[in-house]
PDB file of N, CA and C in Angstrom:
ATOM      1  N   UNK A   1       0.839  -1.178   0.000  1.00  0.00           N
ATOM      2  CA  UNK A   1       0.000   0.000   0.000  1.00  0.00           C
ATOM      3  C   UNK A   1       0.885   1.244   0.000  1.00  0.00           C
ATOM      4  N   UNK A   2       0.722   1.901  -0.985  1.00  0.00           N
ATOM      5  CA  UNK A   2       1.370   2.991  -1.056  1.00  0.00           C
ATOM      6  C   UNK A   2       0.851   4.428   0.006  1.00  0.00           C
ATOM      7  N   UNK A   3       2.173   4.846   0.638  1.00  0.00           N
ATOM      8  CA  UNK A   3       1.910   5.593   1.574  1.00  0.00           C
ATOM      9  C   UNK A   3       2.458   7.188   1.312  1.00  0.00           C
ATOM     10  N   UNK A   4       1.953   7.942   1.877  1.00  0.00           N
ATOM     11  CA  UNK A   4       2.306   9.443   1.746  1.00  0.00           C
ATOM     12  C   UNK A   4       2.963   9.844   3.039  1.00  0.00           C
ATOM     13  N   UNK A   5       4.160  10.147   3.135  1.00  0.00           N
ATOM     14  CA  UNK A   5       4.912  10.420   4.737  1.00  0.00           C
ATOM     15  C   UNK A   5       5.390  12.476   4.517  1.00  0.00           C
ATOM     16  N   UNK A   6       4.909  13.443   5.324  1.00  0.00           N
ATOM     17  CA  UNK A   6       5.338  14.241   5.780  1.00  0.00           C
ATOM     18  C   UNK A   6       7.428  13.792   6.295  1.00  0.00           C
ATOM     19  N   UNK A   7       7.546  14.416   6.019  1.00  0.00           N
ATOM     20  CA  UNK A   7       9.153  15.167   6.199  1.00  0.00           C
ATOM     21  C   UNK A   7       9.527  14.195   7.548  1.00  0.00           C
ATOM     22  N   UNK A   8       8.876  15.309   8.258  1.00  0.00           N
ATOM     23  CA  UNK A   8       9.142  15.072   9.872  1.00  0.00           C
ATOM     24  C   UNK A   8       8.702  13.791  10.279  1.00  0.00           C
ATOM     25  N   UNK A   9       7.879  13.102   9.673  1.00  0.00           N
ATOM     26  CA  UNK A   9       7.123  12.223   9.821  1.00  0.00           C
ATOM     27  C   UNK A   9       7.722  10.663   8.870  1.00  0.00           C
ATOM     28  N   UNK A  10       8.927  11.350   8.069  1.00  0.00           N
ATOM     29  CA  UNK A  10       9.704  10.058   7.239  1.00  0.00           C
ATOM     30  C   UNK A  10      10.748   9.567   8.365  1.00  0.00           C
ATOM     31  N   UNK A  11      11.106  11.011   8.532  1.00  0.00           N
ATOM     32  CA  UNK A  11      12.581  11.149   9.322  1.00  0.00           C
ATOM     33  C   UNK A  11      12.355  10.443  10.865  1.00  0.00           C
ATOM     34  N   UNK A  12      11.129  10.616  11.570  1.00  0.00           N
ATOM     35  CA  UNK A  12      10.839   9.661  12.657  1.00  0.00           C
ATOM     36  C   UNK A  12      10.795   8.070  12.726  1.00  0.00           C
ATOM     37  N   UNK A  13      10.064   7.858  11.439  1.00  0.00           N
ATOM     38  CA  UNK A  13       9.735   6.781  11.233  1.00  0.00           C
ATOM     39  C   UNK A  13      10.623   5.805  10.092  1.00  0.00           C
ATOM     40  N   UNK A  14      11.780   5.971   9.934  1.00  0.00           N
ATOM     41  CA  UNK A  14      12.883   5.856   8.509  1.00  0.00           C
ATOM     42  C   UNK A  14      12.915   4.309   8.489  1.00  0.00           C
ATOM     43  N   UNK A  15      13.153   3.394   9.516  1.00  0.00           N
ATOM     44  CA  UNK A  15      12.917   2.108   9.326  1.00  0.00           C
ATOM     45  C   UNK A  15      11.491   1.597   9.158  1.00  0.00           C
ATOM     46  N   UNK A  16      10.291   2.135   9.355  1.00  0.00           N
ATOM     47  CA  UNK A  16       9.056   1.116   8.851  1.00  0.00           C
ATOM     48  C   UNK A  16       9.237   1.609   7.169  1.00  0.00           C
ATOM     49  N   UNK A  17       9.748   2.981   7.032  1.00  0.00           N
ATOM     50  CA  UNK A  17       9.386   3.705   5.521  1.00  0.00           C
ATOM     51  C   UNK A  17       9.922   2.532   4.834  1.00  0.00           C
ATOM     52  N   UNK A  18      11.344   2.690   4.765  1.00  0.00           N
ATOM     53  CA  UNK A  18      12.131   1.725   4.283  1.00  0.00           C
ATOM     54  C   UNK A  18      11.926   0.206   3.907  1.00  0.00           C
ATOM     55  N   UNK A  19      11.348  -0.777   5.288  1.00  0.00           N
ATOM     56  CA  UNK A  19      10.400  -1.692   5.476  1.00  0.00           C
ATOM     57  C   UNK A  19       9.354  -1.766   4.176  1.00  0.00           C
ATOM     58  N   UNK A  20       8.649  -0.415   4.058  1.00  0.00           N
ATOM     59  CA  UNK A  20       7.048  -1.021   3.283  1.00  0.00           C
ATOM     60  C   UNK A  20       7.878  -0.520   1.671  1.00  0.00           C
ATOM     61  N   UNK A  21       9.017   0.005   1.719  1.00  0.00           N
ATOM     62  CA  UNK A  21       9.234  -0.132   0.367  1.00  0.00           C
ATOM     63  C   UNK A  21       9.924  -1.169   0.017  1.00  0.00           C
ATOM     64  N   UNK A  22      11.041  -1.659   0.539  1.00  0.00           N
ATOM     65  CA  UNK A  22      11.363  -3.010   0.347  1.00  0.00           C
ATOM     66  C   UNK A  22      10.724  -3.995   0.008  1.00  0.00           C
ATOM     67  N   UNK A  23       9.175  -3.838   0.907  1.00  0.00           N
ATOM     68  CA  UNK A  23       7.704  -4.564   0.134  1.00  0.00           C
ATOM     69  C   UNK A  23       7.354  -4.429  -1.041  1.00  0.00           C
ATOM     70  N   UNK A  24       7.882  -3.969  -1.857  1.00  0.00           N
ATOM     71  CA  UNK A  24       7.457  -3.429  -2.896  1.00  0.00           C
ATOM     72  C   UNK A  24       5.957  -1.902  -2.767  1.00  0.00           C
ATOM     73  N   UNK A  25       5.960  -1.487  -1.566  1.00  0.00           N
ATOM     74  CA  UNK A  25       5.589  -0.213  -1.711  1.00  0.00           C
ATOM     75  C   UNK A  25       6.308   0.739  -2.096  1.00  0.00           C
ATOM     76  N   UNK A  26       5.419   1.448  -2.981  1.00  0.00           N
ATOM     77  CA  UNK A  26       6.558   2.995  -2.968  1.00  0.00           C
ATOM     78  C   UNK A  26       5.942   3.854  -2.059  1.00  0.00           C
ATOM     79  N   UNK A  27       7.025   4.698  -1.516  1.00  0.00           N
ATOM     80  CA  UNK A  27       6.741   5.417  -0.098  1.00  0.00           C
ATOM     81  C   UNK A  27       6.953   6.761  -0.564  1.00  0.00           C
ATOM     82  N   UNK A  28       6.151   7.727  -0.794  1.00  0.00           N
ATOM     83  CA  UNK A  28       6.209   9.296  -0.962  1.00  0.00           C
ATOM     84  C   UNK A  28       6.315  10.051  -0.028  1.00  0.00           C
ATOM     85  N   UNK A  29       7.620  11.176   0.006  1.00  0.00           N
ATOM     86  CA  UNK A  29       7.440  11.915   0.940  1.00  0.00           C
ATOM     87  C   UNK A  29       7.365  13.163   0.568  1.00  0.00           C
ATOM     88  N   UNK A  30       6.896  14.233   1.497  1.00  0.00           N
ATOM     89  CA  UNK A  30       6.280  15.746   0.699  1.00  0.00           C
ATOM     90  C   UNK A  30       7.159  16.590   2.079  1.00  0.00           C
ATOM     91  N   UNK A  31       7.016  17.737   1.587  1.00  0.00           N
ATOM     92  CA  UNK A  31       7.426  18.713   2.415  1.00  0.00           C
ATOM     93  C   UNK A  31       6.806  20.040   1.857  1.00  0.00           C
ATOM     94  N   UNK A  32       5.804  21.102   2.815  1.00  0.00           N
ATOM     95  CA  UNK A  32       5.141  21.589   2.764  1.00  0.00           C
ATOM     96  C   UNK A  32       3.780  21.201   2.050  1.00  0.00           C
ATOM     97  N   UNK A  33       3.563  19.727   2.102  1.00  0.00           N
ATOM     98  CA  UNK A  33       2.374  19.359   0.926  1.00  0.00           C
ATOM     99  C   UNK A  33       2.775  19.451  -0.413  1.00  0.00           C
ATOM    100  N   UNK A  34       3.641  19.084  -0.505  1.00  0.00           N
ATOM    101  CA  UNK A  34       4.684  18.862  -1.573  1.00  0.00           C
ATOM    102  C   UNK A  34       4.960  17.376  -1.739  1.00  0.00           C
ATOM    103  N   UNK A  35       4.746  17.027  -3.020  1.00  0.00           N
ATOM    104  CA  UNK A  35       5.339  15.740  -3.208  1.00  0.00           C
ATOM    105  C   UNK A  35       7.044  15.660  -3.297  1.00  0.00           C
ATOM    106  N   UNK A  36       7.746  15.220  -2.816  1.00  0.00           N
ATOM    107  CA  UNK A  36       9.290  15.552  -3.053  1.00  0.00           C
ATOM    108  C   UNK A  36      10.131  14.437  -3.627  1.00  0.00           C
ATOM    109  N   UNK A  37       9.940  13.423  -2.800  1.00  0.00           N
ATOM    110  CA  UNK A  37      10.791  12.321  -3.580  1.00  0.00           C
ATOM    111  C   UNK A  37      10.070  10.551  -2.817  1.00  0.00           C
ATOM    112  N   UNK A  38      10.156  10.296  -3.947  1.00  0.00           N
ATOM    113  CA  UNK A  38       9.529   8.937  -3.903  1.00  0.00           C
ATOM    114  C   UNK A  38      10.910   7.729  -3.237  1.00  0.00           C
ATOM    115  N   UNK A  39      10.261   6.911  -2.023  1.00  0.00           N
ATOM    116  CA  UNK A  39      11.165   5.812  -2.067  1.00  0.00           C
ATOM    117  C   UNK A  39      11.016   4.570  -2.568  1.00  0.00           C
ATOM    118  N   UNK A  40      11.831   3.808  -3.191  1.00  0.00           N
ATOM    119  CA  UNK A  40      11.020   2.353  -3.806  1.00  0.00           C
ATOM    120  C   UNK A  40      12.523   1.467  -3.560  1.00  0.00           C
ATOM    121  N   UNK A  41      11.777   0.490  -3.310  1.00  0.00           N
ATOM    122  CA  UNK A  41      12.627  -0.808  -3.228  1.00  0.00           C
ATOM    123  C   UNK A  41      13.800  -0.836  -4.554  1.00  0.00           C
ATOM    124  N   UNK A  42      14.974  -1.419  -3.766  1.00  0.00           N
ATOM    125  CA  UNK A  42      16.727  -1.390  -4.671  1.00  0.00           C
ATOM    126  C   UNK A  42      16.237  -2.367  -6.152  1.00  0.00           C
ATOM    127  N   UNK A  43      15.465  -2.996  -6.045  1.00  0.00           N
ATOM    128  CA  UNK A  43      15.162  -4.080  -7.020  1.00  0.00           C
ATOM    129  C   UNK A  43      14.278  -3.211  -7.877  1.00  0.00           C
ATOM    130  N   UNK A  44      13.160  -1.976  -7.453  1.00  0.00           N
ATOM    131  CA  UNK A  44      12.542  -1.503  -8.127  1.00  0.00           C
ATOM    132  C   UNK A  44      12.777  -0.310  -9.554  1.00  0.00           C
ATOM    133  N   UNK A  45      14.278   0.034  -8.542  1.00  0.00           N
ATOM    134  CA  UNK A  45      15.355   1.033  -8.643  1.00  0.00           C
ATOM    135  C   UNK A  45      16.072   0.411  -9.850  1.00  0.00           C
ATOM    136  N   UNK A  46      16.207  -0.623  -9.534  1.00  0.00           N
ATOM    137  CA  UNK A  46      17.447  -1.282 -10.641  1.00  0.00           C
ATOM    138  C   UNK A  46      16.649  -1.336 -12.117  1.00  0.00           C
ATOM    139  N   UNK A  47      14.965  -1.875 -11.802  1.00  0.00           N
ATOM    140  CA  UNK A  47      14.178  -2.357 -12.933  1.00  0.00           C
ATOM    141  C   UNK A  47      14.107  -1.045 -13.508  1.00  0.00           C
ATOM    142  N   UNK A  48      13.564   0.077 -12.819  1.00  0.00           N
ATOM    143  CA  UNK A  48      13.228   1.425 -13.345  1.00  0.00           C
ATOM    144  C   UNK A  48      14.416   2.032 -14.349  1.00  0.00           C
ATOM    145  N   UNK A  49      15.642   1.943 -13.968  1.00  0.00           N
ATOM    146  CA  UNK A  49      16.956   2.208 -14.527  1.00  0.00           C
ATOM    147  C   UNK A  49      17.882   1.096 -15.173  1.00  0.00           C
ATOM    148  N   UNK A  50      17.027   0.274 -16.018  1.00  0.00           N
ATOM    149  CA  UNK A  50      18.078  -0.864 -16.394  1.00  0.00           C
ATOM    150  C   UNK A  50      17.622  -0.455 -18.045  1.00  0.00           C
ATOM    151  N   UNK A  51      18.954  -0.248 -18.470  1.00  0.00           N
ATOM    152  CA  UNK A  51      19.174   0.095 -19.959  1.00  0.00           C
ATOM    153  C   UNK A  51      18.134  -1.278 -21.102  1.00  0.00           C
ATOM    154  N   UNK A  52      17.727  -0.530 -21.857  1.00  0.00           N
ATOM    155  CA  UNK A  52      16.797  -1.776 -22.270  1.00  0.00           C
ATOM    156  C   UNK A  52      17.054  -1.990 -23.958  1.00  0.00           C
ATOM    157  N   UNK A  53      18.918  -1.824 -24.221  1.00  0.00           N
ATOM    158  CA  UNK A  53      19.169  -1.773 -25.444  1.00  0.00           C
ATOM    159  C   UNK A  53      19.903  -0.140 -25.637  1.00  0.00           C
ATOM    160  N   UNK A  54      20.731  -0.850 -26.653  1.00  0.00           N
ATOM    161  CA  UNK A  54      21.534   0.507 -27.360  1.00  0.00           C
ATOM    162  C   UNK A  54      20.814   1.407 -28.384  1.00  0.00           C
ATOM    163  N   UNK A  55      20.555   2.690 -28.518  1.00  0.00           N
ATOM    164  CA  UNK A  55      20.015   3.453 -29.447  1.00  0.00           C
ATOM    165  C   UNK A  55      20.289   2.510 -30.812  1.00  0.00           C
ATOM    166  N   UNK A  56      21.519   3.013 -30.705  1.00  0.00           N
ATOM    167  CA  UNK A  56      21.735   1.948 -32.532  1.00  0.00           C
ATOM    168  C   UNK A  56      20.872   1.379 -33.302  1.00  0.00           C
ATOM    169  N   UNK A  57      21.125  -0.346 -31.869  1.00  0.00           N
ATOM    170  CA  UNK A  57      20.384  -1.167 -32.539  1.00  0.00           C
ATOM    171  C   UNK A  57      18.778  -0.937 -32.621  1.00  0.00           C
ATOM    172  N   UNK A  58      18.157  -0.097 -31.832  1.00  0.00           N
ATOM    173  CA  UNK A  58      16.591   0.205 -32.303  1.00  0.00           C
ATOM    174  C   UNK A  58      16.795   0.818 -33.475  1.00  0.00           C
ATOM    175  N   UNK A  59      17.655   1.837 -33.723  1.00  0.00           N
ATOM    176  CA  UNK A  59      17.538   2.461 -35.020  1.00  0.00           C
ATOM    177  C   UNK A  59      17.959   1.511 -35.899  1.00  0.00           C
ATOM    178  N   UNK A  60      18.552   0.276 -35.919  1.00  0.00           N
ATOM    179  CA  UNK A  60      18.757  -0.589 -37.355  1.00  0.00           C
ATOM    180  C   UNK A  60      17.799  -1.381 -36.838  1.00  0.00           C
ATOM    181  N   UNK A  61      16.882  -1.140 -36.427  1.00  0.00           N
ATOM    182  CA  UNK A  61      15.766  -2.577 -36.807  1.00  0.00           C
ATOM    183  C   UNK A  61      15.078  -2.535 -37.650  1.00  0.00           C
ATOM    184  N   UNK A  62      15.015  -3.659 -38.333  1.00  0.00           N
ATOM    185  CA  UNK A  62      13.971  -3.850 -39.973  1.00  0.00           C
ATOM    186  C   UNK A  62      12.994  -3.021 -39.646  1.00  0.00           C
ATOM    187  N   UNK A  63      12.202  -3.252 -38.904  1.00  0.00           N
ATOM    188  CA  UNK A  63      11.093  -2.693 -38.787  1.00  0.00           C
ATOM    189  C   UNK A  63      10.787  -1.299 -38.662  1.00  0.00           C
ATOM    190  N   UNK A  64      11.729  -0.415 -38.546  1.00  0.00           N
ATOM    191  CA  UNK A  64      11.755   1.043 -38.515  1.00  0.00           C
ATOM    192  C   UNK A  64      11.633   1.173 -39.974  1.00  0.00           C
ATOM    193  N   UNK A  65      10.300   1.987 -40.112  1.00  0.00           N
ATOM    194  CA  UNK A  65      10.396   2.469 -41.722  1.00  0.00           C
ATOM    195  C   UNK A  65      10.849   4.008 -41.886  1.00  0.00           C
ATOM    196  N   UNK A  66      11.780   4.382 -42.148  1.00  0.00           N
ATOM    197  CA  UNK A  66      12.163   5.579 -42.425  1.00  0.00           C
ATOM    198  C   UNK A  66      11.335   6.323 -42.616  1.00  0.00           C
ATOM    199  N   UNK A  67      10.559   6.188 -43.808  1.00  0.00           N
ATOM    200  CA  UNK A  67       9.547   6.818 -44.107  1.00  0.00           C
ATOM    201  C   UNK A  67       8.217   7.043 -43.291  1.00  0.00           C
ATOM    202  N   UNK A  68       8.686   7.257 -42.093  1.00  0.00           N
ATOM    203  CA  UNK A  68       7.347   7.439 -41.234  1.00  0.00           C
ATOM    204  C   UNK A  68       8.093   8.727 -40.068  1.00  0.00           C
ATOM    205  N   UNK A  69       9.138   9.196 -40.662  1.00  0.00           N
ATOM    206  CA  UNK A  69      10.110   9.658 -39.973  1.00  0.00           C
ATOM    207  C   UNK A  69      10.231  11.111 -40.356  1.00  0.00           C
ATOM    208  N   UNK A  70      10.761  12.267 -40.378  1.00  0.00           N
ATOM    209  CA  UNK A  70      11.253  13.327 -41.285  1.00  0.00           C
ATOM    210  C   UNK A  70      12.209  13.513 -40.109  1.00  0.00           C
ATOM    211  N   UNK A  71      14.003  12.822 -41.110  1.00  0.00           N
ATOM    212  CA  UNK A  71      14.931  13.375 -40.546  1.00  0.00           C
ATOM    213  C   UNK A  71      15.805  14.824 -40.973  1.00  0.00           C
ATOM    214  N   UNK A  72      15.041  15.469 -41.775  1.00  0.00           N
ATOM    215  CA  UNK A  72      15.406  17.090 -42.434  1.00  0.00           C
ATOM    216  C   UNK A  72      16.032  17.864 -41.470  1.00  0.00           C
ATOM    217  N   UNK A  73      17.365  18.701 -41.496  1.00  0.00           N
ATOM    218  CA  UNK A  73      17.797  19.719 -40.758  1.00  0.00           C
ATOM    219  C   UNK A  73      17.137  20.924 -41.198  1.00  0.00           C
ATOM    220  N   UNK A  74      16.675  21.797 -40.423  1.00  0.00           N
ATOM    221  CA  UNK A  74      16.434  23.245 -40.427  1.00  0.00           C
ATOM    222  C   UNK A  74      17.539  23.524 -40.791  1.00  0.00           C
ATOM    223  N   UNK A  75      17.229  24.665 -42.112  1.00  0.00           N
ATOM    224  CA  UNK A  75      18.041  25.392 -43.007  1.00  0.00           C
ATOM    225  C   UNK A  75      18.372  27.487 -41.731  1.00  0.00           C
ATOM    226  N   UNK A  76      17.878  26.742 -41.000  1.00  0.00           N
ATOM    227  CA  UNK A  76      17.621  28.100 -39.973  1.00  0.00           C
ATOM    228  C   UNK A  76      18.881  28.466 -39.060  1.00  0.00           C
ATOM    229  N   UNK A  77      19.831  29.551 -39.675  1.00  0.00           N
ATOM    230  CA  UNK A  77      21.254  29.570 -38.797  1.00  0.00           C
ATOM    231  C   UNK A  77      21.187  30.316 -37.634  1.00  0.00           C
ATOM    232  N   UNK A  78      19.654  30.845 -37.394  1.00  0.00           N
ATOM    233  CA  UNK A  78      19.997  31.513 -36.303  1.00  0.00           C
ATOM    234  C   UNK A  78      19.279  33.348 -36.298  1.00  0.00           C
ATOM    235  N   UNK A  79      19.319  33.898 -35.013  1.00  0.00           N
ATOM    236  CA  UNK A  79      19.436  35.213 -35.359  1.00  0.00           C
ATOM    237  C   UNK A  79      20.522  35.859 -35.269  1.00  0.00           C
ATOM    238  N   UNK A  80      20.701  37.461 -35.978  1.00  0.00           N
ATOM    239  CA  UNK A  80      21.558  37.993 -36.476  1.00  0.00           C
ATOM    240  C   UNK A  80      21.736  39.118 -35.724  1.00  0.00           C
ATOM    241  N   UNK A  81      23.255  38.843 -34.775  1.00  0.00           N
ATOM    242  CA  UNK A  81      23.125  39.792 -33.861  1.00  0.00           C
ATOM    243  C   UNK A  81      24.371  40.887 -33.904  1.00  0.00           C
ATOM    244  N   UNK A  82      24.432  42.198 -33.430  1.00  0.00           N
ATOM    245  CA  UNK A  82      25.587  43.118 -33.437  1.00  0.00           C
ATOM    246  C   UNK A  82      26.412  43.400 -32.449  1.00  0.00           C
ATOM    247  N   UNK A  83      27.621  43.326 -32.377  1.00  0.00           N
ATOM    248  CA  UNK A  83      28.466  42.752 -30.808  1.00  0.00           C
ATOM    249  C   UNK A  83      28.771  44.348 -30.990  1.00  0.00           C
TER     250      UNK A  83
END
């Protein structure tokens, strides 16, 4: 069950927080009624941030049709300024 913890109220309580995210809860904490930073389990952390392939190879897959694409550079150098 995902929980919402006040500041003062993470910082008292830092081992159950920790606890229900390790559960696979994610644990939100706010400051001033502020959402600020989310805690989630090291395993959740790893899944959230695990590289899922090199740019490259998505860009050489058969299945990318170019033509569904417009890779055109702007002919646009800019504005024209007086130092």
């Amino acid at each position: 069950m995902e929980r919402e913890w006040q500041l003062q109220e993470a910082k008292g309580n830092f081992s159950q927080l920790i606890k229900r995210a390790a559960n696979g809860d994610a644990q939100t904490v706010t400051v001033h009624g502020k959402p600020t930073a989310v805690v989630v389990s090291a395993e959740e952390y790893a899944r959230l941030t695990r590289r899922k392939g090199k740019l490259s190879s998505a860009l050489l897959r058969p299945e990318l049709d170019v033509g569904d694409h417009d890779f055109t550079r702007s002919r646009d150098t800019g504005r024209n300024i007086k130092l």
